[in-house]
Protein backbone atom coordinates (compact mmCIF):
# COMPACT_ATOMS: atom_id res chain seq x y z
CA UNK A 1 0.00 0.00 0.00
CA UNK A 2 1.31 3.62 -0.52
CA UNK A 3 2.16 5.74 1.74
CA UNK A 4 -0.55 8.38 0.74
CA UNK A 5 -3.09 5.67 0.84
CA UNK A 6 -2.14 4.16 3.86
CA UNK A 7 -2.21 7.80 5.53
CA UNK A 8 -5.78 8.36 4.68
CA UNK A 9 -6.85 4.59 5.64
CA UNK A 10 -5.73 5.25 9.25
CA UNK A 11 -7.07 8.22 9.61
CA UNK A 12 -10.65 9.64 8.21
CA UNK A 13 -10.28 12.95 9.57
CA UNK A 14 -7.53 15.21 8.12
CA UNK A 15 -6.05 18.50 8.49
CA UNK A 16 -3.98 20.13 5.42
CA UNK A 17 -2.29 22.81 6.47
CA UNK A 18 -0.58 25.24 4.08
CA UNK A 19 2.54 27.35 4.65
CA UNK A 20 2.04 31.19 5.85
CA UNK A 21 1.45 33.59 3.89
CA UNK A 22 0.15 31.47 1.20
CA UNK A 23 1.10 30.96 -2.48
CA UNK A 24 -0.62 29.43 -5.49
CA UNK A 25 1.34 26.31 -5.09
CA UNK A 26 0.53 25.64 -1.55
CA UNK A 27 -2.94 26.33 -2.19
CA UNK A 28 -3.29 23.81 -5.16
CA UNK A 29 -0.90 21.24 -3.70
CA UNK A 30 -3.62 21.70 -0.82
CA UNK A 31 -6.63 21.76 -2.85
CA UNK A 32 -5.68 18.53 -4.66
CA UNK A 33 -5.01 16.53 -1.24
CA UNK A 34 -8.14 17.65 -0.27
CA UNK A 35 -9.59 16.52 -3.09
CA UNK A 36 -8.25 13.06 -3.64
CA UNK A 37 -9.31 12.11 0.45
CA UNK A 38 -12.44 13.13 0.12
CA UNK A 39 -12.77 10.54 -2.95
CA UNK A 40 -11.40 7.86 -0.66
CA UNK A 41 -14.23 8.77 1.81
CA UNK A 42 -12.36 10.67 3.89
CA UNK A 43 -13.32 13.96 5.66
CA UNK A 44 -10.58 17.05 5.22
CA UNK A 45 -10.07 20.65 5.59
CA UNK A 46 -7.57 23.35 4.38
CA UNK A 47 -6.16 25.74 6.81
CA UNK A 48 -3.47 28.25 7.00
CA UNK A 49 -2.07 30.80 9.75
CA UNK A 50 0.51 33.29 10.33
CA UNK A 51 0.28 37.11 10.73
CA UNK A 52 -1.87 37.99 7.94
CA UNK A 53 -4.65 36.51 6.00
CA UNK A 54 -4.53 36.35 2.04
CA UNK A 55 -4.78 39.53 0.02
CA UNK A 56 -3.14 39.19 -3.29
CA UNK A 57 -5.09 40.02 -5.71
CA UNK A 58 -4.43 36.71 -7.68
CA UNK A 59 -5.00 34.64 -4.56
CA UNK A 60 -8.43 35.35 -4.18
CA UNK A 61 -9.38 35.23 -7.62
CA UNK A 62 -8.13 31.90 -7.60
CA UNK A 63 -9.92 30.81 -4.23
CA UNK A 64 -13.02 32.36 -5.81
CA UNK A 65 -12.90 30.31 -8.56
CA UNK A 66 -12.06 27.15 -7.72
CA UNK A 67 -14.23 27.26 -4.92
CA UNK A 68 -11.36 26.21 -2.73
CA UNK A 69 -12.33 26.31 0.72
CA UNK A 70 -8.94 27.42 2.18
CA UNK A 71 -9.91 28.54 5.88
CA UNK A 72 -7.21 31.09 7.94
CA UNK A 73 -6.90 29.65 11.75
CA UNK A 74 -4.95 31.09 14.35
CA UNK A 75 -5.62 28.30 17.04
CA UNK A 76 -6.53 24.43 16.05
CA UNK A 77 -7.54 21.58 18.22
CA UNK A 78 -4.98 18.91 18.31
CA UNK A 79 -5.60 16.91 15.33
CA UNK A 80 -5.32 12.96 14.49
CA UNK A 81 -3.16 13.95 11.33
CA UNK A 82 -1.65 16.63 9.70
CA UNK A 83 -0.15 17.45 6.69
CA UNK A 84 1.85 19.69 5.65
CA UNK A 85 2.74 20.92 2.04
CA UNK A 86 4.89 22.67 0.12
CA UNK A 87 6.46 23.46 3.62
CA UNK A 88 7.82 21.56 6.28
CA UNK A 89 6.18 20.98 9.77
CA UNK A 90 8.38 23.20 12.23
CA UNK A 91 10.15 25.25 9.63
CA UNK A 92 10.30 29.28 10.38
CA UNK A 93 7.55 29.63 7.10
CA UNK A 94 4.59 27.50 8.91
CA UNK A 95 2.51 27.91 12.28
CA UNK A 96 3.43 24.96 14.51
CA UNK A 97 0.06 22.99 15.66
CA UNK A 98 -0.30 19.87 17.64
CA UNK A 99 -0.94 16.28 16.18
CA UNK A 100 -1.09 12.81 16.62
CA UNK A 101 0.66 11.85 13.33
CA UNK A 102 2.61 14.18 10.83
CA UNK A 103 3.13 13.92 7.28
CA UNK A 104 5.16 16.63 4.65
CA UNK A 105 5.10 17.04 1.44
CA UNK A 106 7.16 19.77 0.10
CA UNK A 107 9.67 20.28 -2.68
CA UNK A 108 12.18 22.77 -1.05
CA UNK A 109 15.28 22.20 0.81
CA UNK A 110 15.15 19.09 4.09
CA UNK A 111 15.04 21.67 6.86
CA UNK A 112 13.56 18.23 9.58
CA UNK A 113 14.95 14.86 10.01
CA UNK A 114 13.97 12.01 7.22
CA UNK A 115 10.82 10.10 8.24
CA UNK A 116 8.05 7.19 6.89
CA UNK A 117 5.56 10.12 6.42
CA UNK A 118 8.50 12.94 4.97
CA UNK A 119 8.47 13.05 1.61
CA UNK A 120 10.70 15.62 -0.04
CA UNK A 121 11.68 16.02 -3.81
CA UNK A 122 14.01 19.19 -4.17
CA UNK A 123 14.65 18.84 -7.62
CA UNK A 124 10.77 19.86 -8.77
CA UNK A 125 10.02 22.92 -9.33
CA UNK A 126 7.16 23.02 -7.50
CA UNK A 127 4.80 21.38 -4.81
CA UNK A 128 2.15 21.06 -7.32
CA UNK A 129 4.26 18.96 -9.52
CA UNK A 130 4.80 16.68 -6.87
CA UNK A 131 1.30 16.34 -5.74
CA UNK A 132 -0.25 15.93 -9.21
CA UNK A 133 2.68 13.14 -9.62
CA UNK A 134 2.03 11.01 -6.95
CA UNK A 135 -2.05 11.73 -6.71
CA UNK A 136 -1.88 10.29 -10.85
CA UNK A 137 -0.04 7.09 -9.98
CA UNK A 138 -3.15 6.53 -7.49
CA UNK A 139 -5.35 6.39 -10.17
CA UNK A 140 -7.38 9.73 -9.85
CA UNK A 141 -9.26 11.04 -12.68
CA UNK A 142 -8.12 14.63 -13.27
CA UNK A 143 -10.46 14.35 -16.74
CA UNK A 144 -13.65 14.63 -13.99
CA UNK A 145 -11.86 17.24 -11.60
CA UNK A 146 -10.69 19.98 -14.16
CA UNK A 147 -10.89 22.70 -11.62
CA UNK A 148 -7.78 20.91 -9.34
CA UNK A 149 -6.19 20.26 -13.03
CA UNK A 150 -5.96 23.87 -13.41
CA UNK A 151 -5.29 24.91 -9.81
CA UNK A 152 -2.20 22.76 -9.88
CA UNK A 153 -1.02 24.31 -13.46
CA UNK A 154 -1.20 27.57 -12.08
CA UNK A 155 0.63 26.51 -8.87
CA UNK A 156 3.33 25.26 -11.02
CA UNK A 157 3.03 28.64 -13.27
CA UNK A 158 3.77 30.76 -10.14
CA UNK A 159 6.28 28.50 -8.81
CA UNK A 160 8.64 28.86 -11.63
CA UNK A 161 7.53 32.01 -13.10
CA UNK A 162 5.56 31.23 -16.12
CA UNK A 163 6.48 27.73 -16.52
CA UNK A 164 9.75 29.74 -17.56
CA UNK A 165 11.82 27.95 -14.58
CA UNK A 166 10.91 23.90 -14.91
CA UNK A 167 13.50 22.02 -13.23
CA UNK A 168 12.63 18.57 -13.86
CA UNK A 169 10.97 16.75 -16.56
CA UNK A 170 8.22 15.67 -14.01
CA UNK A 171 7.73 19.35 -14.03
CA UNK A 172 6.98 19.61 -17.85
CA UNK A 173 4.82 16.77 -18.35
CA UNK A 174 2.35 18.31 -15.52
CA UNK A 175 2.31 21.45 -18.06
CA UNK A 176 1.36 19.51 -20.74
CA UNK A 177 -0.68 16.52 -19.21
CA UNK A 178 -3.67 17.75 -20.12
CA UNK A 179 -5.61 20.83 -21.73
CA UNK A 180 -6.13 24.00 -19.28
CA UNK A 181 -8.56 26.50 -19.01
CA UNK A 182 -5.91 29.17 -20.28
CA UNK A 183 -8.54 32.23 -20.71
CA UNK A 184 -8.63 31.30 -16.55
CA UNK A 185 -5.15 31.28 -16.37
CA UNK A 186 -4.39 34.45 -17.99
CA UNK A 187 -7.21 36.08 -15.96
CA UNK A 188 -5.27 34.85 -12.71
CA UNK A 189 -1.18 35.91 -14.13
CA UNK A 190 -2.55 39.36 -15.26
CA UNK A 191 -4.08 39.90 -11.66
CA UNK A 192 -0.97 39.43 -9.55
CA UNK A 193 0.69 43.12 -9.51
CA UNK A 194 -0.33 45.46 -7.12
CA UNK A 195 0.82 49.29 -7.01
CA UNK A 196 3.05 48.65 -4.38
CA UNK A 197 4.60 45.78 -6.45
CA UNK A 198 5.14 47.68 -9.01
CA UNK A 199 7.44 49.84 -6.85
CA UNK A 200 9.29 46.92 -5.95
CA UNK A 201 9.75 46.37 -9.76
CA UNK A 202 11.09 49.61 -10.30
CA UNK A 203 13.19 49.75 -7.14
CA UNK A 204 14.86 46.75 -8.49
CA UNK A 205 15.59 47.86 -11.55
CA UNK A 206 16.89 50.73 -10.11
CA UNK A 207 19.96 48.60 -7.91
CA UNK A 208 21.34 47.11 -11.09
CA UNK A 209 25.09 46.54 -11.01
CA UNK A 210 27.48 44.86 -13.22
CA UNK A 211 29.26 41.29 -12.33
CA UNK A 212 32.00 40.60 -15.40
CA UNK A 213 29.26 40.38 -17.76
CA UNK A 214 25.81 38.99 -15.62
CA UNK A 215 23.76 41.73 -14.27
CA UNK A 216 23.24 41.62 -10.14
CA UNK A 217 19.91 43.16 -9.25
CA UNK A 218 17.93 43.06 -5.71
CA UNK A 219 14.57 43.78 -4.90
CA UNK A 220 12.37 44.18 -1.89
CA UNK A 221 10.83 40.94 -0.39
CA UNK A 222 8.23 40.12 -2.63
CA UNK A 223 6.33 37.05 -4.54
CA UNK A 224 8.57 35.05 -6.90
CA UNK A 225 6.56 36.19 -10.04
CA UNK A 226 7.73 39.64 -9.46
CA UNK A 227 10.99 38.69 -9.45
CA UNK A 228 10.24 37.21 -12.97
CA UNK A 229 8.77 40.07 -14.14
CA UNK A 230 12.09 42.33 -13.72
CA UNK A 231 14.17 39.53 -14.90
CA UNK A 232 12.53 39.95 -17.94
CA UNK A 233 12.96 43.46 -18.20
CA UNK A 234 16.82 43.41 -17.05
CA UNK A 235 17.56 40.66 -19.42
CA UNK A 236 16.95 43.37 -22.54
CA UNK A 237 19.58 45.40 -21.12
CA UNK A 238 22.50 45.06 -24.08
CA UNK A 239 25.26 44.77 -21.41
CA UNK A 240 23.85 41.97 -19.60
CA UNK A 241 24.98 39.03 -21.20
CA UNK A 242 23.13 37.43 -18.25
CA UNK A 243 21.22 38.23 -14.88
CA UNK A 244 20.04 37.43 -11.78
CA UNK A 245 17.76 39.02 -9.70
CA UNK A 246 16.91 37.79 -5.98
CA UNK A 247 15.08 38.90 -2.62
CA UNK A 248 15.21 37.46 0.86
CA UNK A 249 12.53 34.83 0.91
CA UNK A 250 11.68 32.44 3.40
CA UNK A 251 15.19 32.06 5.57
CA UNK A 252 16.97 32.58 2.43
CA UNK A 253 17.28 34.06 -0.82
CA UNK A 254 14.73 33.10 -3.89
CA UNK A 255 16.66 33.92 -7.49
CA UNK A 256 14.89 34.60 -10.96
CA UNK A 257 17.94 34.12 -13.02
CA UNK A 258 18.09 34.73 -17.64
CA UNK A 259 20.80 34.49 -19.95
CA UNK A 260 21.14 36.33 -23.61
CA UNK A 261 24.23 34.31 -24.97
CA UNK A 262 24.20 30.47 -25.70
CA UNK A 263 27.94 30.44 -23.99
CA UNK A 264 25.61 30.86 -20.65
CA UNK A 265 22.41 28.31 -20.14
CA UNK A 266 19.99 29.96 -17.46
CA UNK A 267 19.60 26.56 -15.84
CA UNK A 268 23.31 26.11 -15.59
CA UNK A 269 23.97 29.28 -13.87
CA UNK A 270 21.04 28.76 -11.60
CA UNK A 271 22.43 25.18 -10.96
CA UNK A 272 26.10 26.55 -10.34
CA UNK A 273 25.03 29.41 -7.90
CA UNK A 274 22.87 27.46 -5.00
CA UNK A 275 25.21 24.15 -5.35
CA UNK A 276 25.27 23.09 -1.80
CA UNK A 277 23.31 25.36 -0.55
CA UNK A 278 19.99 25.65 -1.66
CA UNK A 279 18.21 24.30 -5.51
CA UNK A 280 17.91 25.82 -9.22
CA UNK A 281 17.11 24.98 -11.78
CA UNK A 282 15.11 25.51 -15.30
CA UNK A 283 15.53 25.75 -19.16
CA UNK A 284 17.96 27.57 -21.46
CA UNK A 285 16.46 31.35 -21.43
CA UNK A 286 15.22 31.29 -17.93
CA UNK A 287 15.57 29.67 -14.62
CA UNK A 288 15.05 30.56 -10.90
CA UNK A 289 16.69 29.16 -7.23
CA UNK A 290 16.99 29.31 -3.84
CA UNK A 291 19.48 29.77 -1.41
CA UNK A 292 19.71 28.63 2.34
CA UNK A 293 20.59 30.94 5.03
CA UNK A 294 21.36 28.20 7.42
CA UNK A 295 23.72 26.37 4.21
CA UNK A 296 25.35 29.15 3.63
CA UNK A 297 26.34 29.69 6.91
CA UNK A 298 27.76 26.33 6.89
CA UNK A 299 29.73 26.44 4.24
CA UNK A 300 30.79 30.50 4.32
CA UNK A 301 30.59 31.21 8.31
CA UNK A 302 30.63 35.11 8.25
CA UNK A 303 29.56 35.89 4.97
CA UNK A 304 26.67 36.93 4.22
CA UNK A 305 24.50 35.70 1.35
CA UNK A 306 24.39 38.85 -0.86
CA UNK A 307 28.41 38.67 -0.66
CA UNK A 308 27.97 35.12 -1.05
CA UNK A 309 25.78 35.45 -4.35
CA UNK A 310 27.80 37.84 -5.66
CA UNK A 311 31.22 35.45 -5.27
CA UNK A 312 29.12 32.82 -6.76
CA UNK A 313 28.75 34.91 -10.16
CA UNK A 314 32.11 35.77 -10.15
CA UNK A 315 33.16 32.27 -9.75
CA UNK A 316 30.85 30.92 -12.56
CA UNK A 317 32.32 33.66 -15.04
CA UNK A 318 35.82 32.18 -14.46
CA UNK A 319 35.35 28.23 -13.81
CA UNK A 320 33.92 26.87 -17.23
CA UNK A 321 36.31 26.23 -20.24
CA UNK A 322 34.60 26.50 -23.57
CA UNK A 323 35.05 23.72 -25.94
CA UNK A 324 33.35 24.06 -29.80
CA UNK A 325 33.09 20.88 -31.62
CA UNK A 326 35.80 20.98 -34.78
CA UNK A 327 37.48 23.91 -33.70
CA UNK A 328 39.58 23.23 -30.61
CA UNK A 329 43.31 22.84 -29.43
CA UNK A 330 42.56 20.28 -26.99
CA UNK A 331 46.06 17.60 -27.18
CA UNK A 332 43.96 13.99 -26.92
CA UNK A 333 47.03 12.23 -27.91
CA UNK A 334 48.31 12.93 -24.51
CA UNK A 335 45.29 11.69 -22.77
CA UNK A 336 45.19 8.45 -21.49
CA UNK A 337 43.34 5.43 -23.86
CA UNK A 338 40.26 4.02 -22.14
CA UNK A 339 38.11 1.04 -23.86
CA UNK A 340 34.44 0.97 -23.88
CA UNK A 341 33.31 -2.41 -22.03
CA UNK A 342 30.56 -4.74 -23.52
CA UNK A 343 27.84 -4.02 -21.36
CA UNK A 344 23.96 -3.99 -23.05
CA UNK A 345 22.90 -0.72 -24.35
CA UNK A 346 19.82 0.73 -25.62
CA UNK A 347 18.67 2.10 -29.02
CA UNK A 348 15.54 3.37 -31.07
CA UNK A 349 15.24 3.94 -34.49
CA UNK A 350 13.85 7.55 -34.66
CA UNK A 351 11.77 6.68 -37.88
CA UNK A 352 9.97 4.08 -35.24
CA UNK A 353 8.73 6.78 -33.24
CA UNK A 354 7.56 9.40 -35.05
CA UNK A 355 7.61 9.53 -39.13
CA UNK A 356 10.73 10.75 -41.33
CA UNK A 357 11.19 14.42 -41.11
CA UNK A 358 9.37 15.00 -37.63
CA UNK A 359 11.30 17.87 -35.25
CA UNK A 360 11.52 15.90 -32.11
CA UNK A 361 12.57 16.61 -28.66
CA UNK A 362 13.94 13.83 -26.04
CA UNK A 363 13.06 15.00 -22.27
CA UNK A 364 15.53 13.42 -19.88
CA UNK A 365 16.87 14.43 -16.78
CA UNK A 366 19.60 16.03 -18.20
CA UNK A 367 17.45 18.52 -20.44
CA UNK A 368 15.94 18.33 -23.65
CA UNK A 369 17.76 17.25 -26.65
CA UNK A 370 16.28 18.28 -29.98
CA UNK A 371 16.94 16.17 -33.69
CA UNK A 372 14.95 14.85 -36.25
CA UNK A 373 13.85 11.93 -37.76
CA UNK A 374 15.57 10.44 -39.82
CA UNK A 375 16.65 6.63 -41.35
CA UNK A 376 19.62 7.58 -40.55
CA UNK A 377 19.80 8.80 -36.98
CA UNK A 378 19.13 6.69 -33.94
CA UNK A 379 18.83 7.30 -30.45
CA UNK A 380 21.42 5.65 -27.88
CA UNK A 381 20.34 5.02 -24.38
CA UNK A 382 22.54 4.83 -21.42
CA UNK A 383 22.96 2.33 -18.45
CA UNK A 384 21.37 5.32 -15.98
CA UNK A 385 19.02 6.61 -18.79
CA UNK A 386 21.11 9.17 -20.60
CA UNK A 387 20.19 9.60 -24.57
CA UNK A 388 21.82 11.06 -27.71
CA UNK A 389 21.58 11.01 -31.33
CA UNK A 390 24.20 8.85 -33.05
CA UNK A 391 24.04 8.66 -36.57
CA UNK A 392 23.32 5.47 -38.16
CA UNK A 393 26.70 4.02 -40.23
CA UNK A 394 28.76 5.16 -36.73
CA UNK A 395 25.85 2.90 -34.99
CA UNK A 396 26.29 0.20 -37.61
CA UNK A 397 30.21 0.02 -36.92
CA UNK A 398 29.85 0.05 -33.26
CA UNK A 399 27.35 -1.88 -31.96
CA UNK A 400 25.41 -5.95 -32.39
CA UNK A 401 21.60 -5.64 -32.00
CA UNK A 402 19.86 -7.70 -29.85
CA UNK A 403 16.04 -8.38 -30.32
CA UNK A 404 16.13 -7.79 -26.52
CA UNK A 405 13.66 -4.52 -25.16
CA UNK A 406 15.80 -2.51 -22.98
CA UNK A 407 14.95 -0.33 -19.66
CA UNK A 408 17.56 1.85 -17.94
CA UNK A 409 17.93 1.86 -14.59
CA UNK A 410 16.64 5.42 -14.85
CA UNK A 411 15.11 7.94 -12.30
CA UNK A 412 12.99 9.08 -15.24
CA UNK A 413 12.29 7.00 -18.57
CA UNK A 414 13.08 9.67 -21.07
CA UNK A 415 9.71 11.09 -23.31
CA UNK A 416 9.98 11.37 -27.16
CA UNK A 417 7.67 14.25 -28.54
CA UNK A 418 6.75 15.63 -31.90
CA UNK A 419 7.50 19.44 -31.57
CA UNK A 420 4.79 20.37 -34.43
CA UNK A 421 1.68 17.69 -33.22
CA UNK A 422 2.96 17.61 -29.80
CA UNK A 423 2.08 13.81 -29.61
CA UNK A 424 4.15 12.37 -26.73
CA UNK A 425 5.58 9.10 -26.28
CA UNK A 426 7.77 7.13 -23.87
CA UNK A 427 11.04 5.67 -25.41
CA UNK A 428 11.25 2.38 -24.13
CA UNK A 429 8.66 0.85 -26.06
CA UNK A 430 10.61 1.35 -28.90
CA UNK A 431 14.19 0.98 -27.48
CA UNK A 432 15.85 -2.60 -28.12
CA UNK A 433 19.15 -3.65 -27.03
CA UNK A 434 23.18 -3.31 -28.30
CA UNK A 435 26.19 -4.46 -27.25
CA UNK A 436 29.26 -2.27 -28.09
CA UNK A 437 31.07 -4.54 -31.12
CA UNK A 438 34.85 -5.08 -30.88
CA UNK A 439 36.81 -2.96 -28.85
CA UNK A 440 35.72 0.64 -29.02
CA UNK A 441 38.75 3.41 -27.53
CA UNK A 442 38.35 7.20 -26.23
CA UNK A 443 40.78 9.08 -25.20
CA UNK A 444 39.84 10.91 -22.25
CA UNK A 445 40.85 12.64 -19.02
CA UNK A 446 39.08 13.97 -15.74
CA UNK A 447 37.68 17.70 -16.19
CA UNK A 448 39.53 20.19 -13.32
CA UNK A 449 37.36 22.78 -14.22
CA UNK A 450 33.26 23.13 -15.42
CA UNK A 451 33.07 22.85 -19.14
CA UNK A 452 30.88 23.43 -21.80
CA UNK A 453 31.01 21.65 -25.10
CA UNK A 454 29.10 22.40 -28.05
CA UNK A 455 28.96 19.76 -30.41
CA UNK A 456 27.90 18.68 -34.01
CA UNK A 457 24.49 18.06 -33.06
CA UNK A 458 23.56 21.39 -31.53
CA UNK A 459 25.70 24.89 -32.25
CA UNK A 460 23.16 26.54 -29.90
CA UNK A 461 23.26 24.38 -26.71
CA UNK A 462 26.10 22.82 -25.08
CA UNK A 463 27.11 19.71 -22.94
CA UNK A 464 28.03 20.65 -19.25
CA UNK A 465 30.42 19.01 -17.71
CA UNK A 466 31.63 19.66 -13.95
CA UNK A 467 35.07 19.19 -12.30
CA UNK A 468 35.39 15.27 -11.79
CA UNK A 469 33.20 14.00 -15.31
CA UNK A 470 35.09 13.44 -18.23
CA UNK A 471 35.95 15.07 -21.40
CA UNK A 472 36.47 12.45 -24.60
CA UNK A 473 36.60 12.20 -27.80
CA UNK A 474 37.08 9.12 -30.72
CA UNK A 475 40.51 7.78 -31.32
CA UNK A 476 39.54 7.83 -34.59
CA UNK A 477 38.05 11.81 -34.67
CA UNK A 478 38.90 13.94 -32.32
CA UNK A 479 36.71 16.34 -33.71
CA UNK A 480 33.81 14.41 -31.79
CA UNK A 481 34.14 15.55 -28.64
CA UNK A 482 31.26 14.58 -25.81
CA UNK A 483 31.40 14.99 -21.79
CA UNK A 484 30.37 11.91 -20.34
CA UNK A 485 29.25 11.58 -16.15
CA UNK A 486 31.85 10.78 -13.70
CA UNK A 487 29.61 8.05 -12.65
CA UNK A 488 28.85 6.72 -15.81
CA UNK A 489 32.16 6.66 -17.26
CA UNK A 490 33.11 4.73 -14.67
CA UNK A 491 30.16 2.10 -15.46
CA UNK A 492 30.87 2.19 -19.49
CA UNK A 493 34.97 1.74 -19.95
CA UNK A 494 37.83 0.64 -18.88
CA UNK A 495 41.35 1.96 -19.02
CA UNK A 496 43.90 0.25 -21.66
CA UNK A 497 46.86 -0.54 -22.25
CA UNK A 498 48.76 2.01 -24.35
């Protein structure tokens, strides 16, 4: 039995409690718990607390018309069980109440000990996404409950500033599971400013300063979507190459981050700046973060996190190494020869998936990869799930096919989707098995620093590597040169004898 099922079997009467101060995303990660127990026969109720009750403009619009029956409490009877989400019980963010049981659900940073009821997924971009995810696999029909459908899209619009931030492919396929009321949406985003947000806008824009060639810009506390707004703004400034923009939010700092070069990807820098101490993440135009102020102060005692941001720019400008595909000085005849071992692969022929000439894009965890279809290109698959295009006569030379199906052992099963239809479909139905033919050599050597590597396939996006994966290329053409994971280069070859 699950663990959301076997919550709501043992207890009939439940208490969902949303984080102070609420936001779209707590209110629809909320509204769809609510939801789903009362189809199981159980009896629940949405509260909230804190110092204020709701007033955004957005908020209650949305409450309004989803009829969501979120109530504000400042005392409440000891419960049997309560749950909180998109916060965590005890945190500085949530009023603490008394209960019999506890369970979390919440997609930010671990700030409580691991538990049978904790569940925590800090790479999603929002609470919503991880609500929707779990609620589908119990079998609820979203078809019959359109008005949570569109609650939890707009949680997940909010939480990562017009879907403009998605940190996880789980993330995506909530934005495109089903169709959404968008006239309703639209009504909601173009209710969220107030006049005194607006001044926070323009006081932001106003504290603009220059870091090597990313723009550093402040603003006032305030909700993450205004923080998206003057992102958007800054990012048209020609001298920005890149920006961020942050405010102190919630025992830390939230970051709305964009990038106007294809030698910086959004998500990247977003990645790079809270690594270790907080989460980002997104696509390559925009992306958005957070930063702990307890982490930090672990890993920077004394500094504080504005001087700690700032350092973190810096330190991205000057760590990567850029690496274009035919047009490098990199020596691999001084790098040490590694052969690939003969473990089982996987494959698809793309002309299996979609027909010849379809634009396709690959979700995976590592981002979206974009080719067509072709007779002559194929899709590899990893041993942890990792795809790219290979083109068929290099496949043919390289690999024995198997009639064998093959399944990763994968987080996420990568998603094949026609970018003109937008007909979606999972890979491993059409992904059979390989074995690497012969003996197969790379030369290769550890990276020391970040790198970026734009290759044949894509002039516009590259392969990231961090300090610790590899850099390698062909012994046959060093011209094809790929970053493969620490972890799975490790896993795939072998050193050899030279």
């Amino acid at each position: 039995m699950t663990l959301l099922k076997n919550l709501i079997n043992r207890n009939n009467n439940i208490v969902i409690q949303c984080h102070d101060v609420p936001d779209a995303d707590t209110i629809a990660s909320a509204f769809v718990l609510m939801r789903y127990a009362k189809s199981q026969g159980a009896s629940a109720r949405m509260v909230y607390s804190g110092r204020s009750k709701v007033t955004k403009p957005n908020l209650l619009l949305m409450l309004k018309v989803f009829r969501i029956p979120l109530e504000y409490v400042e005392d409440l009877p000891r419960c049997k069980l309560l749950v909180t989400v998109d916060c965590q019980y005890g945190a500085g963010n949530v009023r603490r109440f008394d209960a019999d049981e506890i369970a979390v659900f919440d997609h930010h940073s671990p700030e409580i000990p691991e538990g049978p009821s904790i569940v925590i997924n800090q790479a999603l971009g929002s609470c919503s996404t991880l609500m929707w995810d779990i609620i589908r696999k119990e079998g609820f029909n979203f078809e019959a409950n359109q008005d949570v459908f569109n609650a939890l899209y707009y949680g997940l619009f909010t939480d990562t500033s017009g879907l403009s931030e998605l940190r996880h492919p789980l993330d995506r396929d909530l934005s495109e599971f089903m169709p959404v009321n968008w006239p309703l949406i639209k009504r909601l985003k173009n209710s969220m400013l107030s006049k005194e947000e607006l001044d926070v806008v323009a006081g932001t824009l106003s504290s603009s300063r220059l870091i090597g060639e990313i723009g550093l810009l402040k603003a006032a506390p305030c909700d993450p979507n205004i923080l998206g707004f003057s992102s958007d703004i800054a990012q048209q400034v020609e001298q920005f190459n890149g920006c961020v923009v942050y405010c102190e939010y919630s025992g830390g700092l939230k970051l709305s981050i964009r990038s106007s070069v294809r030698e910086i990807m959004a998500k990247d820098l977003a990645e790079y700046i809270t690594r270790s101490v907080g989460s980002g993440g997104g696509n390559i135009e925009k992306a958005g973060g957070y930063i702990s102020l307890e982490c930090v102060n672990r890993a920077a005692p004394g500094i504080s996190p504005d001087d700690f941001l700032r350092a973190r720019v810096e330190s991205y400008q000057n760590n990567f190494d850029l690496v274009y595909c035919g047009s490098h000085n990199i020596d691999f005849t001084s790098m040490n020869l590694y052969r690939k071992l003969r473990i089982p692969l996987g494959y698809a022929h793309t002309t299996d998936i979609f027909t010849e000439g379809a634009q396709m894009s690959i979700r995976t965890l590592e981002g979206d990869i974009d080719t067509a279809a072709s007779p002559g290109t194929y899709l590899m698959i990893g041993v942890s799930g990792e795809v790219y295009p290979i083109k068929k006569d290099r496949f043919d030379e390289s690999y024995d096919t198997l009639d064998d199906s093959y399944l990763p052992e994968a987080d996420y099963m990568p998603v094949v989707s026609d970018k003109v239809t937008g007909i979606k479909k999972t890979l491993h139905p059409f992904s059979r098995t390989c074995i690497p033919r012969g003996d197969k050599f790379v030369r290769a050597a550890e990276l020391s620093r970040d790198t970026k590597v734009f290759s044949s396939w894509d002039a516009e996006k590259y392969f990231y590597g961090k300090a610790g994966d590899y850099i390698a290329a062909p012994e046959t053409d060093f011209n094809d040169v790929y970053i493969i994971n620490r972890d799975i280069f490790f896993k795939t070859y072998s050193k050899a004898d030279q």
